[in-house]
N, C-alpha and C. Protein backbone atom coordinates (compact mmCIF):
# COMPACT_ATOMS: atom_id res chain seq x y z
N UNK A 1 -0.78 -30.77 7.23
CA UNK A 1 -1.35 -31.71 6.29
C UNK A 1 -1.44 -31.05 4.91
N UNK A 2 -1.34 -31.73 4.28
CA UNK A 2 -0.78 -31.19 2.58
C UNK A 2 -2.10 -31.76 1.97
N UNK A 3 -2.61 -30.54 1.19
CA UNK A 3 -4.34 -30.88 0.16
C UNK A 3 -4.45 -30.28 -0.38
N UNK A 4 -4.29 -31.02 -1.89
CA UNK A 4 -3.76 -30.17 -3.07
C UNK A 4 -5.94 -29.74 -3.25
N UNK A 5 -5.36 -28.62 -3.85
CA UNK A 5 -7.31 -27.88 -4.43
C UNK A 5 -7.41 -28.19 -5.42
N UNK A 6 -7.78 -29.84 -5.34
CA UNK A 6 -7.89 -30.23 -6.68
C UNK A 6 -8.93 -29.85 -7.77
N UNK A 7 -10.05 -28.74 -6.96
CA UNK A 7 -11.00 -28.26 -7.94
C UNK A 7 -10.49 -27.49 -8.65
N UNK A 8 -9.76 -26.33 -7.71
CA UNK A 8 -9.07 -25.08 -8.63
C UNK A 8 -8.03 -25.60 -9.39
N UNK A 9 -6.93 -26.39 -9.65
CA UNK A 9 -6.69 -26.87 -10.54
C UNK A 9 -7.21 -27.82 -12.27
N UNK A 10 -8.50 -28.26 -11.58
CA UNK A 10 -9.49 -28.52 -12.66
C UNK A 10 -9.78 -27.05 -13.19
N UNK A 11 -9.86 -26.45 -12.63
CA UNK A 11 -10.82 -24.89 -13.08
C UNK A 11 -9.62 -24.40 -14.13
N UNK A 12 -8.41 -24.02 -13.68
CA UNK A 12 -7.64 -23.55 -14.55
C UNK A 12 -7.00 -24.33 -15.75
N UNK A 13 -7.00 -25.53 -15.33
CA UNK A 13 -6.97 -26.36 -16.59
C UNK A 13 -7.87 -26.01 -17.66
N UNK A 14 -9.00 -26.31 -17.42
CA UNK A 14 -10.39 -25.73 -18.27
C UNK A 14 -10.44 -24.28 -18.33
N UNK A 15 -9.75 -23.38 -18.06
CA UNK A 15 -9.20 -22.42 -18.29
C UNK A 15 -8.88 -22.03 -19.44
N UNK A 16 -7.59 -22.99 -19.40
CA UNK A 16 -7.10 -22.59 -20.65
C UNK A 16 -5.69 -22.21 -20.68
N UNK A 17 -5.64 -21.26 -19.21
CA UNK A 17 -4.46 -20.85 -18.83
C UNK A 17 -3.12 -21.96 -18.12
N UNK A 18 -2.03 -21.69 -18.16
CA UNK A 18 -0.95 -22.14 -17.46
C UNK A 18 -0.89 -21.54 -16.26
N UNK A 19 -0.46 -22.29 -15.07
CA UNK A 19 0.21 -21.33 -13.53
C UNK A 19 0.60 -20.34 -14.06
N UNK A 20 1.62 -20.79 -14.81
CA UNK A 20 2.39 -19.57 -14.99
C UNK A 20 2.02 -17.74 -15.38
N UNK A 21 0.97 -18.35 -16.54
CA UNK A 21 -0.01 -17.28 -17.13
C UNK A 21 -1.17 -16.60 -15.98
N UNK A 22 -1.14 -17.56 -14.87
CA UNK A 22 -2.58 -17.19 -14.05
C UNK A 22 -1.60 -16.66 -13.28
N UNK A 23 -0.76 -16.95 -12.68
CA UNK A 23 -0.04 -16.38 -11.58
C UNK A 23 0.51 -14.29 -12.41
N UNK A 24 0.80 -14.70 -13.64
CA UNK A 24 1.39 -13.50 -13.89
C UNK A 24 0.27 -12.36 -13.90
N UNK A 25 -0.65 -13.04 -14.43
CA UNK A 25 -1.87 -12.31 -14.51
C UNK A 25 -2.70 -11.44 -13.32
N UNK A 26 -2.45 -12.54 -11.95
CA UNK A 26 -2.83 -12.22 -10.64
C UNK A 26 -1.97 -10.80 -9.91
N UNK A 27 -0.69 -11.37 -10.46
CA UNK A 27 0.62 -10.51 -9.90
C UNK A 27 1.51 -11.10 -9.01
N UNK A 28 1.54 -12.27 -8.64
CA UNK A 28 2.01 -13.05 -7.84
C UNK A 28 3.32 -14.00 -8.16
N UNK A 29 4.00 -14.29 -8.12
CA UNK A 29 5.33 -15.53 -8.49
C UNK A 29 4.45 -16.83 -8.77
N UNK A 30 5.23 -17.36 -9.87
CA UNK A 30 4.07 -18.95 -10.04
C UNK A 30 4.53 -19.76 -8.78
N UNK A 31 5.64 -19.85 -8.33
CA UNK A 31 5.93 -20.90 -7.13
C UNK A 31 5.03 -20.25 -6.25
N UNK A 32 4.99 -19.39 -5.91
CA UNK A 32 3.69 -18.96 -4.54
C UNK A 32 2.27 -19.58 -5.34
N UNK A 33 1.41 -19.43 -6.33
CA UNK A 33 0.56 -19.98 -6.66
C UNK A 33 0.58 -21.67 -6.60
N UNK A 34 1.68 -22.39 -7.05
CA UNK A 34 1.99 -23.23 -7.05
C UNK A 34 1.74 -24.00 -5.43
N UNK A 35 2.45 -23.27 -4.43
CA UNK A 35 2.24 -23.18 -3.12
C UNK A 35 1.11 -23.41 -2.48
N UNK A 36 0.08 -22.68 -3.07
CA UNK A 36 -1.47 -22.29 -2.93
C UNK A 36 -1.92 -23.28 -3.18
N UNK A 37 -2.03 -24.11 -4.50
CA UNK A 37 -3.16 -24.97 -5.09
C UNK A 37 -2.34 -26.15 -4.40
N UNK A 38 -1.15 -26.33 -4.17
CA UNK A 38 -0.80 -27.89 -3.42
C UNK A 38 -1.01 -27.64 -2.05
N UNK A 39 -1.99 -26.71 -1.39
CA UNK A 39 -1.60 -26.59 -0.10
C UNK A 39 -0.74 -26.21 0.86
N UNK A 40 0.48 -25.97 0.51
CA UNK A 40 1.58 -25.72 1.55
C UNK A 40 1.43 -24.26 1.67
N UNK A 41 0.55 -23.53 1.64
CA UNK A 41 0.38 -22.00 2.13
C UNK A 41 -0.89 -21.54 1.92
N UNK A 42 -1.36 -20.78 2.57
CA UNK A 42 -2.89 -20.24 2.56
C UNK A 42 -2.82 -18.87 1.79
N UNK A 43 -3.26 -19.17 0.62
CA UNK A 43 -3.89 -17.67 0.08
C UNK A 43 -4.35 -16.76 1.21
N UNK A 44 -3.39 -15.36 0.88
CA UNK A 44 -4.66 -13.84 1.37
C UNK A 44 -5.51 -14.25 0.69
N UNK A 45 -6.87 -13.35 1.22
CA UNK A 45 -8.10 -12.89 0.97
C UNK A 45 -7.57 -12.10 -0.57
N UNK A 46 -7.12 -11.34 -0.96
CA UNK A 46 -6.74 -10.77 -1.80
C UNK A 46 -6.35 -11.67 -3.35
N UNK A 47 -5.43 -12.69 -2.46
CA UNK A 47 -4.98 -13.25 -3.62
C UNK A 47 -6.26 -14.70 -4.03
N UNK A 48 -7.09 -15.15 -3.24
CA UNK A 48 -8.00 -15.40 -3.42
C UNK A 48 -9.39 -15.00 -4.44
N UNK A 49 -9.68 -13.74 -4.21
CA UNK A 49 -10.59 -12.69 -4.53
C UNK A 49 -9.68 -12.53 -6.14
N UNK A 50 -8.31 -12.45 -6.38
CA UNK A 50 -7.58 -12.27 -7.73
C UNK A 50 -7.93 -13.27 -9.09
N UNK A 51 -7.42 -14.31 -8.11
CA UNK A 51 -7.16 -15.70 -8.78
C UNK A 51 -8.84 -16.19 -9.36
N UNK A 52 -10.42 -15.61 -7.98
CA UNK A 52 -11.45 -15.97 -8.48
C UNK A 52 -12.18 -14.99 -9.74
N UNK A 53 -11.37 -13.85 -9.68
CA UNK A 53 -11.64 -12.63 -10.90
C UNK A 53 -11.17 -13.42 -12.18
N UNK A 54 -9.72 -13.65 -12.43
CA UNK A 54 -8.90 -14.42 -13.38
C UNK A 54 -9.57 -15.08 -14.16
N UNK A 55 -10.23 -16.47 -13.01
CA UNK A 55 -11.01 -17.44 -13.92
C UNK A 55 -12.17 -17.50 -14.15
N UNK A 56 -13.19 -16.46 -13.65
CA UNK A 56 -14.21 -15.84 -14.04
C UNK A 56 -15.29 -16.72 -13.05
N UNK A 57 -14.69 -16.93 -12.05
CA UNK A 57 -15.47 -18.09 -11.02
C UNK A 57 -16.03 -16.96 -9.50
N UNK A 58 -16.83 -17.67 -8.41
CA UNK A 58 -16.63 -17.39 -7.44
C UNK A 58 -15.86 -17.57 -6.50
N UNK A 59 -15.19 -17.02 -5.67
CA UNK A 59 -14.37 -17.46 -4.73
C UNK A 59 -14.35 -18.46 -3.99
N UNK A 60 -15.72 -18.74 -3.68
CA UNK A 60 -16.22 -19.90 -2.92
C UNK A 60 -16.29 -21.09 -3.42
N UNK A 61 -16.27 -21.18 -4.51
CA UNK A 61 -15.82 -22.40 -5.53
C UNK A 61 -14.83 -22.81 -5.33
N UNK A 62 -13.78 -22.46 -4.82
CA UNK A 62 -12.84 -23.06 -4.36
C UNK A 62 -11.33 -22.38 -3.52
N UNK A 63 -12.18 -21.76 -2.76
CA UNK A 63 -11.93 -21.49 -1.53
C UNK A 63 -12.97 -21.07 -0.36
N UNK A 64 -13.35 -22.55 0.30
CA UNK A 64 -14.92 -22.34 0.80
C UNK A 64 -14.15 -21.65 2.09
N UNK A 65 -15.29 -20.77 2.68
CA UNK A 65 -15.14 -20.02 3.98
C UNK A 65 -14.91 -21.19 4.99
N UNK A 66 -13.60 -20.47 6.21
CA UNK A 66 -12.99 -20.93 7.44
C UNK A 66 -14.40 -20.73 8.44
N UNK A 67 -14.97 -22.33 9.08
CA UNK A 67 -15.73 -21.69 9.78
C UNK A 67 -15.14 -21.57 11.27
């Protein structure tokens, strides 16, 4: 099932930044980020924890814990 994170996309919008800029920033390819926020792949913990440094957010903001 495909579910885009439509918060974290609000977040980086209000950002400021582009994928492109957040992804380079993280260290990651923008199509893998791209990947991420539409759902079709699950962030590591890592790249999670990156992406919530980036935008100056908590992780849990939008990537709530697997219970």
């Amino acid at each position: 099932m495909l579910v885009v994170n439509t918060k974290l996309k609000q977040i980086i919008r209000e950002s400021g930044k582009t994928q492109g800029q957040l992804a380079k920033e993280i260290g990651i390819p923008e199509a893998r980020l791209s990947r991420i926020i539409h759902g079709y792949i699950n962030p590591r913990k890592s790249e999670e924890e990156a992406i919530a440094v980036a935008l100056g957010i908590l992780t849990v903001e939008v990537f709530p814990p697997e219970l």
